[in-house]
PDB file of N, CA and C in Angstrom:
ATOM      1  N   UNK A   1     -29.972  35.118   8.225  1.00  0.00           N
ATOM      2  CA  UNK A   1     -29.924  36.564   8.345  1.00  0.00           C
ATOM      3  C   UNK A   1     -29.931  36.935   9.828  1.00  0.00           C
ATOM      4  N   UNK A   2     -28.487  37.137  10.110  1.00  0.00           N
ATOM      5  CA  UNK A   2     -28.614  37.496  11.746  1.00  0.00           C
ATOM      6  C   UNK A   2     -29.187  38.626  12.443  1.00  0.00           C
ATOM      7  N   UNK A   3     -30.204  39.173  13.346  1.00  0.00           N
ATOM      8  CA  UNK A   3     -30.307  40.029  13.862  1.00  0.00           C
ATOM      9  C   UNK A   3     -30.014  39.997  15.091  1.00  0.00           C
ATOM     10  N   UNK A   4     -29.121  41.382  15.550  1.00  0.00           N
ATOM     11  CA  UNK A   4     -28.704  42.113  16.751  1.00  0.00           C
ATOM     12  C   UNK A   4     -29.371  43.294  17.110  1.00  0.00           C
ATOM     13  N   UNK A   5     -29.793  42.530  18.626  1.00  0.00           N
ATOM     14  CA  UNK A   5     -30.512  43.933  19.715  1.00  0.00           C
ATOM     15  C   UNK A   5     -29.783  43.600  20.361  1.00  0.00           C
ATOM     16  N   UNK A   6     -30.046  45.201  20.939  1.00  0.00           N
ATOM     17  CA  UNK A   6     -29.041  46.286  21.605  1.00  0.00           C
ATOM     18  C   UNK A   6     -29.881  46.724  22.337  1.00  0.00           C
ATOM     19  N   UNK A   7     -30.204  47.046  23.797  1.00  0.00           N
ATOM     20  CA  UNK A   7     -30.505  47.326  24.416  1.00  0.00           C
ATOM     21  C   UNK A   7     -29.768  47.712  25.608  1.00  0.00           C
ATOM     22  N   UNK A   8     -30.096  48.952  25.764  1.00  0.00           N
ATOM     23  CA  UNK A   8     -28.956  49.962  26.875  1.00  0.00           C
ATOM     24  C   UNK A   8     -29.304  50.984  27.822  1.00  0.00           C
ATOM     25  N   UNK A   9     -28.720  51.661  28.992  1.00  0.00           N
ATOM     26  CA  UNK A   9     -29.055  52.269  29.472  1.00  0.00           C
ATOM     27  C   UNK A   9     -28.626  53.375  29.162  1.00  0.00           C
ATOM     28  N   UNK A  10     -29.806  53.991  28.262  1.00  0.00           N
ATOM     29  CA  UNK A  10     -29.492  55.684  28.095  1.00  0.00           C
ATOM     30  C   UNK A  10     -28.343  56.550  29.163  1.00  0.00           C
ATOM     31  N   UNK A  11     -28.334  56.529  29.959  1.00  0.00           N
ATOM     32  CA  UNK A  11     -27.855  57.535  30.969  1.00  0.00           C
ATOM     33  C   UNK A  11     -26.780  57.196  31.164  1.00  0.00           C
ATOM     34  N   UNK A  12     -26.468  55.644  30.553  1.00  0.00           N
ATOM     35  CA  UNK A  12     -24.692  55.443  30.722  1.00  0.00           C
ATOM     36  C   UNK A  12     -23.979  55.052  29.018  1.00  0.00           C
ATOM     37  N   UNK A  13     -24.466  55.783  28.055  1.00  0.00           N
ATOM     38  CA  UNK A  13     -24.056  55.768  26.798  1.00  0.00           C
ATOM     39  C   UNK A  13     -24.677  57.029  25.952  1.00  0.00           C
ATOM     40  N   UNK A  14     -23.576  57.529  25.010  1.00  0.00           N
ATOM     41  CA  UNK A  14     -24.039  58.234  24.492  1.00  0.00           C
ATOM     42  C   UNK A  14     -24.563  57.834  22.951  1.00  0.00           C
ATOM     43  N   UNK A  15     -24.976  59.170  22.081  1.00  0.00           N
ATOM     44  CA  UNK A  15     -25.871  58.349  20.880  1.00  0.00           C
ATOM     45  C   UNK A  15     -24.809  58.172  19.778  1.00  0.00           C
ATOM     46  N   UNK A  16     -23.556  59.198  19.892  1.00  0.00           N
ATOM     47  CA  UNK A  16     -22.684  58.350  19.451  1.00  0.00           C
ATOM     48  C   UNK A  16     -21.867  57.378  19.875  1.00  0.00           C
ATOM     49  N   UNK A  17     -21.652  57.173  21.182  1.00  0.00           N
ATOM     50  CA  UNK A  17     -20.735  55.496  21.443  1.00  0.00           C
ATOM     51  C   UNK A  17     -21.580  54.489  20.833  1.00  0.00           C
ATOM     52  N   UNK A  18     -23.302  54.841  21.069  1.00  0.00           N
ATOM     53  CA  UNK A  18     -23.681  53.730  20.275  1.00  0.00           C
ATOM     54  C   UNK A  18     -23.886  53.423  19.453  1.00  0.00           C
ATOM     55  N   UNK A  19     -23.730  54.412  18.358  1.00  0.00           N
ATOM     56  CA  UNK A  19     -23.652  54.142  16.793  1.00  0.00           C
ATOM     57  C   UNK A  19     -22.773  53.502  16.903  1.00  0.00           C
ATOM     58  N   UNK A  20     -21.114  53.724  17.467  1.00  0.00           N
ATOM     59  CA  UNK A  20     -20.197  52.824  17.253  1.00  0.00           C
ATOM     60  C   UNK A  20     -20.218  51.728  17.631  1.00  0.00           C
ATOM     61  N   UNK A  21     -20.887  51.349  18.864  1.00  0.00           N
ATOM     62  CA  UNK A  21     -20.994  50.056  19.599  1.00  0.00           C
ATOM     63  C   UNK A  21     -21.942  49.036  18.011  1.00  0.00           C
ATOM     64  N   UNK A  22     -22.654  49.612  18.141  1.00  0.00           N
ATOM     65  CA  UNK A  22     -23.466  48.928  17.385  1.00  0.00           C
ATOM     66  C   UNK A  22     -22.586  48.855  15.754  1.00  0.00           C
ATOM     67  N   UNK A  23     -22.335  49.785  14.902  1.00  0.00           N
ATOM     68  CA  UNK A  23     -21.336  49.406  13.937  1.00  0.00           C
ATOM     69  C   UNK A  23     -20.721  47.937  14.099  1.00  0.00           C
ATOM     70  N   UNK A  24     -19.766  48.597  15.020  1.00  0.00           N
ATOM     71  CA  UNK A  24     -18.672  47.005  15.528  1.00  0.00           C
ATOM     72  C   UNK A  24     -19.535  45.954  16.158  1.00  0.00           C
ATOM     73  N   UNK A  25     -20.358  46.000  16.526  1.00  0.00           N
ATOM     74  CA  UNK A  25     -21.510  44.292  16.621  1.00  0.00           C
ATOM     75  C   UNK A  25     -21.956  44.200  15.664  1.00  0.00           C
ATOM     76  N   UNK A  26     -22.248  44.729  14.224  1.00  0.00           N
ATOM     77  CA  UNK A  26     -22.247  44.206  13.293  1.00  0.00           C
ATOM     78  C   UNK A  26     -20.615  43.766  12.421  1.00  0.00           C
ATOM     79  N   UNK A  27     -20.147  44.136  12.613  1.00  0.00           N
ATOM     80  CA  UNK A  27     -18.804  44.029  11.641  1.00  0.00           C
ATOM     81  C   UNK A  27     -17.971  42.931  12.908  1.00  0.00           C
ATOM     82  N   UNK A  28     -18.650  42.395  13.756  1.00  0.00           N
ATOM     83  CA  UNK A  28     -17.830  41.768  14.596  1.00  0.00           C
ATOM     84  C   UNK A  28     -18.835  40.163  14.484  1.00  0.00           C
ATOM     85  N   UNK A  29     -20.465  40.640  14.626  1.00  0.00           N
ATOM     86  CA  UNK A  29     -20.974  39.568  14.370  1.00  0.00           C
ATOM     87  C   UNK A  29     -20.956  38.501  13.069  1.00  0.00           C
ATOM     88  N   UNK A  30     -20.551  39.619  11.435  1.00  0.00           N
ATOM     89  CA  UNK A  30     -20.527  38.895  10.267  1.00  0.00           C
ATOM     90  C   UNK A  30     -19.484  38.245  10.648  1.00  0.00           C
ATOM     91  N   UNK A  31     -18.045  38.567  11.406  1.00  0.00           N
ATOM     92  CA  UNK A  31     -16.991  37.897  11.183  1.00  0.00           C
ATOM     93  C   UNK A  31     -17.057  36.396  11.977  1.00  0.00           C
ATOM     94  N   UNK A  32     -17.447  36.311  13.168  1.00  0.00           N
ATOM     95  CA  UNK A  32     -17.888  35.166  13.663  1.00  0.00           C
ATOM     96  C   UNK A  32     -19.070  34.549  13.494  1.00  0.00           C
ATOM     97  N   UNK A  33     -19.790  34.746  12.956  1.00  0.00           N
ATOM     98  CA  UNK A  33     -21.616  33.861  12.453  1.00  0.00           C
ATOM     99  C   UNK A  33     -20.623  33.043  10.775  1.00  0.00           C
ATOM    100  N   UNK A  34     -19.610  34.411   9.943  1.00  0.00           N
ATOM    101  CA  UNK A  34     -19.644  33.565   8.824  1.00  0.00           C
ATOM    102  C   UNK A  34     -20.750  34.250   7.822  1.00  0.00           C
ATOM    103  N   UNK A  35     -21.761  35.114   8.049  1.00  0.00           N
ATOM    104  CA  UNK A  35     -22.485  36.350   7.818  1.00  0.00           C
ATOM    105  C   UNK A  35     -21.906  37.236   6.840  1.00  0.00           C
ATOM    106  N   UNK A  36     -22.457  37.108   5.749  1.00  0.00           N
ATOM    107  CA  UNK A  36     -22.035  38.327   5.386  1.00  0.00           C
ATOM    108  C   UNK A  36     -22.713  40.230   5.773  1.00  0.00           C
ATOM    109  N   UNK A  37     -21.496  41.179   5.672  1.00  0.00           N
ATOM    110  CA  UNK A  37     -21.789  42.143   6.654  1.00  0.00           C
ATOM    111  C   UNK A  37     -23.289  42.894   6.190  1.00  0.00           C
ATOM    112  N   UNK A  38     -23.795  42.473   4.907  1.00  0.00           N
ATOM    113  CA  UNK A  38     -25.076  43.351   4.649  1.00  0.00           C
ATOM    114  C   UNK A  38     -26.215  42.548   5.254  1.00  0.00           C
ATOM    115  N   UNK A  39     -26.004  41.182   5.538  1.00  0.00           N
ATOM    116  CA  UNK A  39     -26.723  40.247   5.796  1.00  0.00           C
ATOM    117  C   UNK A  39     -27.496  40.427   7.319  1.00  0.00           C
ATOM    118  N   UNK A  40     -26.740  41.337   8.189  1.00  0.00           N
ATOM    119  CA  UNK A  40     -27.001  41.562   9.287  1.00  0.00           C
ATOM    120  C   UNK A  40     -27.449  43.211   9.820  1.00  0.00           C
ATOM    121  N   UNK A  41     -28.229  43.131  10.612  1.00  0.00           N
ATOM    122  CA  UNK A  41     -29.517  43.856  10.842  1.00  0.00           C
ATOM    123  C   UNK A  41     -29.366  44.004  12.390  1.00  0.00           C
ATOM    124  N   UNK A  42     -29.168  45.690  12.665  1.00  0.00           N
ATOM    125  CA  UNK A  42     -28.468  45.731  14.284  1.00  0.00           C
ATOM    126  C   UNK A  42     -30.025  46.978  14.516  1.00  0.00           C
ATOM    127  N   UNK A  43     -30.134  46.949  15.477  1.00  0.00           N
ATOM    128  CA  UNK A  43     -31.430  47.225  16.404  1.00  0.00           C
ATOM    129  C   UNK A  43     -30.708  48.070  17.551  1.00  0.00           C
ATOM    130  N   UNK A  44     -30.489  49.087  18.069  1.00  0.00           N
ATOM    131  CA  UNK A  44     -30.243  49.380  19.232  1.00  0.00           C
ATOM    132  C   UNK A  44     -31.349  50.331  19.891  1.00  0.00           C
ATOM    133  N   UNK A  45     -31.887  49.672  21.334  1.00  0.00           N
ATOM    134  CA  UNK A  45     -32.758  50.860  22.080  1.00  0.00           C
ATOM    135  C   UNK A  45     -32.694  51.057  23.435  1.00  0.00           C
ATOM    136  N   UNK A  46     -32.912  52.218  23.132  1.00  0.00           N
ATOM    137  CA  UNK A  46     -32.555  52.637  24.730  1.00  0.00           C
ATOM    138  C   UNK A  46     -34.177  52.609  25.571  1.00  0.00           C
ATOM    139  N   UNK A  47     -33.435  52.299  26.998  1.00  0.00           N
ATOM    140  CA  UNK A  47     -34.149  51.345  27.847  1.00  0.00           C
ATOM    141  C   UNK A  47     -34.899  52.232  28.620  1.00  0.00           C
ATOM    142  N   UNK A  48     -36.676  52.828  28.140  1.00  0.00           N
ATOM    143  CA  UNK A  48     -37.098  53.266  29.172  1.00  0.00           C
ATOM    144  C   UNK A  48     -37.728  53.531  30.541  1.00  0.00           C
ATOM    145  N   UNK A  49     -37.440  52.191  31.095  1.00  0.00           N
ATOM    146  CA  UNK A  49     -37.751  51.749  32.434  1.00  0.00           C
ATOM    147  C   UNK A  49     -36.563  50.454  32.132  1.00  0.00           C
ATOM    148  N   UNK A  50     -36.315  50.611  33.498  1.00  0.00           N
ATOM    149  CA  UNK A  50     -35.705  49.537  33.786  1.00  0.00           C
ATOM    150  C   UNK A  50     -35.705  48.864  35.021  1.00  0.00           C
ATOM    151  N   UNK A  51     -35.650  47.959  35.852  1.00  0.00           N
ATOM    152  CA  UNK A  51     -35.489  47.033  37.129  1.00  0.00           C
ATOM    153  C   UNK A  51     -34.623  46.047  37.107  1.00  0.00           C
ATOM    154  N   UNK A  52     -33.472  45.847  37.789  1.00  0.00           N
ATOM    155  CA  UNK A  52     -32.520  44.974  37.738  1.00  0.00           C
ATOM    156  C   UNK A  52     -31.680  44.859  36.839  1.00  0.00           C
ATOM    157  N   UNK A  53     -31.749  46.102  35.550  1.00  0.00           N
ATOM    158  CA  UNK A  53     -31.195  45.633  34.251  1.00  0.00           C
ATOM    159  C   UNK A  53     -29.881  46.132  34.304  1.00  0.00           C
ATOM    160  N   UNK A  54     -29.067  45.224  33.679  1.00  0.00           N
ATOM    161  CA  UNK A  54     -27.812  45.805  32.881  1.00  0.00           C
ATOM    162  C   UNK A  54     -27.325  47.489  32.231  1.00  0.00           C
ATOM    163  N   UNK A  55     -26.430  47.402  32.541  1.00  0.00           N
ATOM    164  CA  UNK A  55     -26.581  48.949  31.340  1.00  0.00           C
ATOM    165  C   UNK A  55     -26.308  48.364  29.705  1.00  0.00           C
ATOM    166  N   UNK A  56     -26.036  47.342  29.731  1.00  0.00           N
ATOM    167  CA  UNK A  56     -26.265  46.800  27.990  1.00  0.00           C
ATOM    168  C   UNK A  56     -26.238  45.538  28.269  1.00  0.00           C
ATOM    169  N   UNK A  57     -27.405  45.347  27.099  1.00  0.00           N
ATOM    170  CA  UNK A  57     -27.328  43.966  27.075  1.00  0.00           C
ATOM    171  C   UNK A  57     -27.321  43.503  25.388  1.00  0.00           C
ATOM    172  N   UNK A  58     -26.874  42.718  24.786  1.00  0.00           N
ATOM    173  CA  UNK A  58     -26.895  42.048  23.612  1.00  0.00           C
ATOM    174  C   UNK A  58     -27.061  40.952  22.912  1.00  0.00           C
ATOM    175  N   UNK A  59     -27.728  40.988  22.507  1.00  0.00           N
ATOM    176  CA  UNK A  59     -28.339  39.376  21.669  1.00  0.00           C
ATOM    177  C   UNK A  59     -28.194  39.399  20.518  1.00  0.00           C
ATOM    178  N   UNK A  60     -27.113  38.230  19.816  1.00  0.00           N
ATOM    179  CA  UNK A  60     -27.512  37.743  18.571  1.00  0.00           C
ATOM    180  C   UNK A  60     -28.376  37.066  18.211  1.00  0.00           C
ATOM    181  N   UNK A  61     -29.382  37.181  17.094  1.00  0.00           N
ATOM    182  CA  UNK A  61     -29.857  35.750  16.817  1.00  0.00           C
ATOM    183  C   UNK A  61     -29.646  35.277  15.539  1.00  0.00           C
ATOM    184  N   UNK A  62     -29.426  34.091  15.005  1.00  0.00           N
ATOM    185  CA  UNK A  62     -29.595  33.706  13.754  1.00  0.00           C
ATOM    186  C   UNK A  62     -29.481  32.260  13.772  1.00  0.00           C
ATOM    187  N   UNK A  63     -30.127  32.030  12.460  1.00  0.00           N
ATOM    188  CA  UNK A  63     -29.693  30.261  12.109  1.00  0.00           C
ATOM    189  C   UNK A  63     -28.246  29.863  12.055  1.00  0.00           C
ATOM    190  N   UNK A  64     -27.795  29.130  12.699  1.00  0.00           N
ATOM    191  CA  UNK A  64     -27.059  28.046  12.421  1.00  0.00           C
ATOM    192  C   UNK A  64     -27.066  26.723  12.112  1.00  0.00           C
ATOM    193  N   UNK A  65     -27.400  26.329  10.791  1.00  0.00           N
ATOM    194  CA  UNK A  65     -27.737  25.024  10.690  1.00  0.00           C
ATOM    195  C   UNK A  65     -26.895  23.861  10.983  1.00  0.00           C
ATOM    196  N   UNK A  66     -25.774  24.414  10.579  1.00  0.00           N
ATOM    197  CA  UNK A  66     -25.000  22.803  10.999  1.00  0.00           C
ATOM    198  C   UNK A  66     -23.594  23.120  12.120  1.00  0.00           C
ATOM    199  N   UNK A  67     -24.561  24.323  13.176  1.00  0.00           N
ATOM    200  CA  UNK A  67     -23.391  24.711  14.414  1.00  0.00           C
ATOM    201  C   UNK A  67     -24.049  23.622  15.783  1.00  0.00           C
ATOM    202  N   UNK A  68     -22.891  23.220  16.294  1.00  0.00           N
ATOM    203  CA  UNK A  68     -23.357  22.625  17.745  1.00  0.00           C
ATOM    204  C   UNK A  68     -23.065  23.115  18.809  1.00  0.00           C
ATOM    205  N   UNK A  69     -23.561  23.236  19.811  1.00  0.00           N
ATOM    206  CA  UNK A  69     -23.055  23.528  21.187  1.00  0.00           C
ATOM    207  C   UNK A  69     -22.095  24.461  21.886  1.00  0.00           C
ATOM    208  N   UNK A  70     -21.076  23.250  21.254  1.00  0.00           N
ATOM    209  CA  UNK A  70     -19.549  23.645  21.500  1.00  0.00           C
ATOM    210  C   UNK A  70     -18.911  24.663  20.574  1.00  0.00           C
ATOM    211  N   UNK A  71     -19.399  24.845  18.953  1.00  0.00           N
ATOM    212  CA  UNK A  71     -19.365  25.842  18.647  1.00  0.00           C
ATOM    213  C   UNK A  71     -19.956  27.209  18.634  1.00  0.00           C
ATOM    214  N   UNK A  72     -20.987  26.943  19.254  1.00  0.00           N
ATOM    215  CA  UNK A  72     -21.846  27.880  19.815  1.00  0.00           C
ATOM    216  C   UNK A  72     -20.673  29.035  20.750  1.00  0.00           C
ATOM    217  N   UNK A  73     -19.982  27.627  21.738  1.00  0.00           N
ATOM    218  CA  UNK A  73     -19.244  28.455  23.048  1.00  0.00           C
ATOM    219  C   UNK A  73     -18.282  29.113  22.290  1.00  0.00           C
ATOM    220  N   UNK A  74     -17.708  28.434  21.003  1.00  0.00           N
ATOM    221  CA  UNK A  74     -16.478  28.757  20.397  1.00  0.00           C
ATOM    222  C   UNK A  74     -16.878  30.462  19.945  1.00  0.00           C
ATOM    223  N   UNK A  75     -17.984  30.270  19.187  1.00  0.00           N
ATOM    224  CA  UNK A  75     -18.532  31.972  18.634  1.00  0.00           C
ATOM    225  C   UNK A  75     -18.885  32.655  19.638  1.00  0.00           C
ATOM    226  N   UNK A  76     -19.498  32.571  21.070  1.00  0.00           N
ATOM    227  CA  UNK A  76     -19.675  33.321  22.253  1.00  0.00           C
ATOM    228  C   UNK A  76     -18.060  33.898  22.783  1.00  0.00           C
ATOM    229  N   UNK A  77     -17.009  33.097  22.780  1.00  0.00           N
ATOM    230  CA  UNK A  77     -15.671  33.539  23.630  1.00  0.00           C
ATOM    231  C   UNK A  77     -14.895  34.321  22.223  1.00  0.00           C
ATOM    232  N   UNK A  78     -14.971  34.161  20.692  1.00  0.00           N
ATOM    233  CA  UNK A  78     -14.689  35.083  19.614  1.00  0.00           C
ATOM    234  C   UNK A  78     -14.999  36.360  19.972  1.00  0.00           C
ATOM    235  N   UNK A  79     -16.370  36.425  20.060  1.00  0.00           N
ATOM    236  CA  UNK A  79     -17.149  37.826  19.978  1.00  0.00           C
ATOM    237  C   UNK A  79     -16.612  38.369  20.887  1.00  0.00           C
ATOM    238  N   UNK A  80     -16.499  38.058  22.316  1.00  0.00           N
ATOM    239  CA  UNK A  80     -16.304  38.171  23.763  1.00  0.00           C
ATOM    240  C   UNK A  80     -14.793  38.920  23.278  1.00  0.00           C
ATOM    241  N   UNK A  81     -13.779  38.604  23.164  1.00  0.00           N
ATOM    242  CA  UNK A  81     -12.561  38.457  23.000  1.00  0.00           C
ATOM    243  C   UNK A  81     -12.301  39.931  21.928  1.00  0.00           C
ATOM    244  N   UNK A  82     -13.121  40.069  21.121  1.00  0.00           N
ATOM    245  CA  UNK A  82     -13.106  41.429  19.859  1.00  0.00           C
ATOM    246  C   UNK A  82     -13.914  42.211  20.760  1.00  0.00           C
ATOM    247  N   UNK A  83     -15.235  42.312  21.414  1.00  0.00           N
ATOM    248  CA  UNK A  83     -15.720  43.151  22.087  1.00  0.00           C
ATOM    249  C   UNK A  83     -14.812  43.331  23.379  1.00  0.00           C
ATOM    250  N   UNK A  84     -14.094  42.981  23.762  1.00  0.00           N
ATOM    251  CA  UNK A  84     -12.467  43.541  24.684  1.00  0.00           C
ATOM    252  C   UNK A  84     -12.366  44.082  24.368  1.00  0.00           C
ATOM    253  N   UNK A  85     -11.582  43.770  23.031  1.00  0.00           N
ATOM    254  CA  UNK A  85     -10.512  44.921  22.437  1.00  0.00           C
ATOM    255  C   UNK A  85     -11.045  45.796  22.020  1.00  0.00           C
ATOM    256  N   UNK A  86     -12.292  45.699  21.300  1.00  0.00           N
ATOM    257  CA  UNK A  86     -12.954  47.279  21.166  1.00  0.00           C
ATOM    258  C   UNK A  86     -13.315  47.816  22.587  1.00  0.00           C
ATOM    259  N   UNK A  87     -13.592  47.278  23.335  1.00  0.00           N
ATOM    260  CA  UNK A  87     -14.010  48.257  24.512  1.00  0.00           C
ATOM    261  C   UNK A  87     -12.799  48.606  24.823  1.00  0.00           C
ATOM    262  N   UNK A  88     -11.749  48.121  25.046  1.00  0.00           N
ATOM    263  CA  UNK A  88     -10.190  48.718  25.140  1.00  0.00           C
ATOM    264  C   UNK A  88      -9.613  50.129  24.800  1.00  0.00           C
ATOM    265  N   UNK A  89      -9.394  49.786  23.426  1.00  0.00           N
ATOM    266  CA  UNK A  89      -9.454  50.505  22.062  1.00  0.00           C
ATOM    267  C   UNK A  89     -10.378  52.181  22.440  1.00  0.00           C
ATOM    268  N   UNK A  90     -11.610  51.683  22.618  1.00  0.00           N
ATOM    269  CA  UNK A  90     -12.634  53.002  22.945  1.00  0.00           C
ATOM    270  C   UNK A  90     -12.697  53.696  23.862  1.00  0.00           C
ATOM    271  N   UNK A  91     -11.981  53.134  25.198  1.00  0.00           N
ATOM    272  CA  UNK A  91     -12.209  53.762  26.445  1.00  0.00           C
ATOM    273  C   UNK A  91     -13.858  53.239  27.159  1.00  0.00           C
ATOM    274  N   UNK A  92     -14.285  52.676  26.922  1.00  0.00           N
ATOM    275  CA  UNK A  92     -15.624  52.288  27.230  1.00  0.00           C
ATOM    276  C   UNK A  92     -14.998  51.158  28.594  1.00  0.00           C
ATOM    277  N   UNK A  93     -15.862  51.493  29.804  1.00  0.00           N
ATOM    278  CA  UNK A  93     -15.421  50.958  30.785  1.00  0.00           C
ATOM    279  C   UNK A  93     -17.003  49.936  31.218  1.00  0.00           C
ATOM    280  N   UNK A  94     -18.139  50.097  30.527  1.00  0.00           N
ATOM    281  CA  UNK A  94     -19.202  49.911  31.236  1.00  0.00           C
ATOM    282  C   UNK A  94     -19.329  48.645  30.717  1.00  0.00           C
ATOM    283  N   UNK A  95     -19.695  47.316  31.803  1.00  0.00           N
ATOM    284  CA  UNK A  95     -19.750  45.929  30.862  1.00  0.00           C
ATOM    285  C   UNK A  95     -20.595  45.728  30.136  1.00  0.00           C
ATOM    286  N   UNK A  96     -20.663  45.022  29.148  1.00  0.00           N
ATOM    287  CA  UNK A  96     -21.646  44.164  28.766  1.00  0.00           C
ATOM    288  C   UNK A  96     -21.824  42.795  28.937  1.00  0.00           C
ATOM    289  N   UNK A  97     -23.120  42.564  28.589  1.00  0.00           N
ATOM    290  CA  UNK A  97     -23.555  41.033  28.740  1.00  0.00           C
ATOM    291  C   UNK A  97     -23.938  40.598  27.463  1.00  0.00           C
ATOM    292  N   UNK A  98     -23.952  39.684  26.961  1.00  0.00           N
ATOM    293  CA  UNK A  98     -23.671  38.657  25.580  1.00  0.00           C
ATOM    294  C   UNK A  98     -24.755  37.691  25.527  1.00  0.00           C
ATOM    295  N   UNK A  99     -25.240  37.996  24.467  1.00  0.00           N
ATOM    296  CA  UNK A  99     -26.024  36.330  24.593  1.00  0.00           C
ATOM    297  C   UNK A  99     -26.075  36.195  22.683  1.00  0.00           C
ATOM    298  N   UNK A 100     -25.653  35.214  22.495  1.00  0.00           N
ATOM    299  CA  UNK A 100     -25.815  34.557  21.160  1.00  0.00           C
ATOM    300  C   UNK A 100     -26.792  33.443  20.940  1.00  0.00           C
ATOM    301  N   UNK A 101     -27.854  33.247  20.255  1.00  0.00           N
ATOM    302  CA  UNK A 101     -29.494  32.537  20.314  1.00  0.00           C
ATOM    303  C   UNK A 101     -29.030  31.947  18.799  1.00  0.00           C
ATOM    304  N   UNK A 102     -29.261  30.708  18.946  1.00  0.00           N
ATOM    305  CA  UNK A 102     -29.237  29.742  18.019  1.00  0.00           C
ATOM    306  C   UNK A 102     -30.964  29.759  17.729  1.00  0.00           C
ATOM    307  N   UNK A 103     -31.327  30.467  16.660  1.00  0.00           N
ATOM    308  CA  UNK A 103     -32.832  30.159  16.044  1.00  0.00           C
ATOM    309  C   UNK A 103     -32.907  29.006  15.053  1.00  0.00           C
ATOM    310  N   UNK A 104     -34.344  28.517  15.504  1.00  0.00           N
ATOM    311  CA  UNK A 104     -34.949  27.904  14.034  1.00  0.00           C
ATOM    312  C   UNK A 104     -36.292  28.460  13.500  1.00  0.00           C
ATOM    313  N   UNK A 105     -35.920  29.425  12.434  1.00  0.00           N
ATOM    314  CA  UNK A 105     -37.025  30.190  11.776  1.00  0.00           C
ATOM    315  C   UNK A 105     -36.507  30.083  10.428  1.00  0.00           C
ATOM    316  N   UNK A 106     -38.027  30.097   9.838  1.00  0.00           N
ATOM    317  CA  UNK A 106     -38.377  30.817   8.426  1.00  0.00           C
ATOM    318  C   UNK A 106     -38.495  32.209   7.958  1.00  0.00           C
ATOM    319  N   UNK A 107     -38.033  32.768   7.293  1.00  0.00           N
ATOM    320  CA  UNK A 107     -38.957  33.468   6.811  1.00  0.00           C
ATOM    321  C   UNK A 107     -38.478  34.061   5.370  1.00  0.00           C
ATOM    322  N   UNK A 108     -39.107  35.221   5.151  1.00  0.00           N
ATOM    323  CA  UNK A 108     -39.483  35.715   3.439  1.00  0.00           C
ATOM    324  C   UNK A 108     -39.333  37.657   3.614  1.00  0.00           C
ATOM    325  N   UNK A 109     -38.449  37.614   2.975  1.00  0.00           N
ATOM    326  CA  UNK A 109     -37.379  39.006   2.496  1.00  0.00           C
ATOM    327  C   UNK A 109     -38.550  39.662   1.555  1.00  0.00           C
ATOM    328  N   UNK A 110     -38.723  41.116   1.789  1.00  0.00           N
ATOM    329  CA  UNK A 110     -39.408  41.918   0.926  1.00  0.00           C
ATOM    330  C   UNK A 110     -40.760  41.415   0.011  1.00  0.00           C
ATOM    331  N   UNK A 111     -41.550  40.856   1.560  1.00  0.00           N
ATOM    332  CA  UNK A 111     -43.004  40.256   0.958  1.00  0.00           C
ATOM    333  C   UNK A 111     -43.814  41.738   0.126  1.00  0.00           C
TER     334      UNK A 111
END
């Protein structure tokens, strides 16, 4: 069950680009994790202090049990490559930064 945070700088996004941003990191993350799209769980917050930070930053995390390395890079330059074209597509000029986290966790749905 993949989860995506979103973390951004208020003052350079609005609350709708980031509904959309965030939409399409989910509908971009099921397609490369292999995820199905209900399966994934998007988080976005805006950043109230910041030092040195990005104006967005993004993290996937989820299990991959039988991904290595190299497919790791393979699903980092996918995502990379669709988050173009949507930033294209949108007019969105402000970068982002990427990070995809290979976890090993447990856990238990609607204790």
């Amino acid at each position: 069950m993949p989860i995506v945070r979103i973390e951004y700088k208020k003052e350079d996004f609005s609350q709708d680009t980031m509904q959309l941003v965030a939409n399409k990191l989910q509908e971009f993350s099921a397609e490369v994790t292999g995820y199905e799209l209900k399966d994934i769980s998007v988080f976005a917050t805006e950043n109230q202090i910041t030092v040195n930070a990005a104006p967005i930053e993004i993290y996937i995390y989820a299990t991959f049990p039988d991904v290595t390395e190299g497919d790791m890079e393979s699903m980092l330059e996918s995502l990379k490559e669709r988050i173009v074209q949507f930033k294209i597509e949108s007019g969105i000029v402000v970068p982002f930064n990427l990070s995809v986290v290979k976890m090993n966790w447990k856990f238990q749905l609607e204790v």
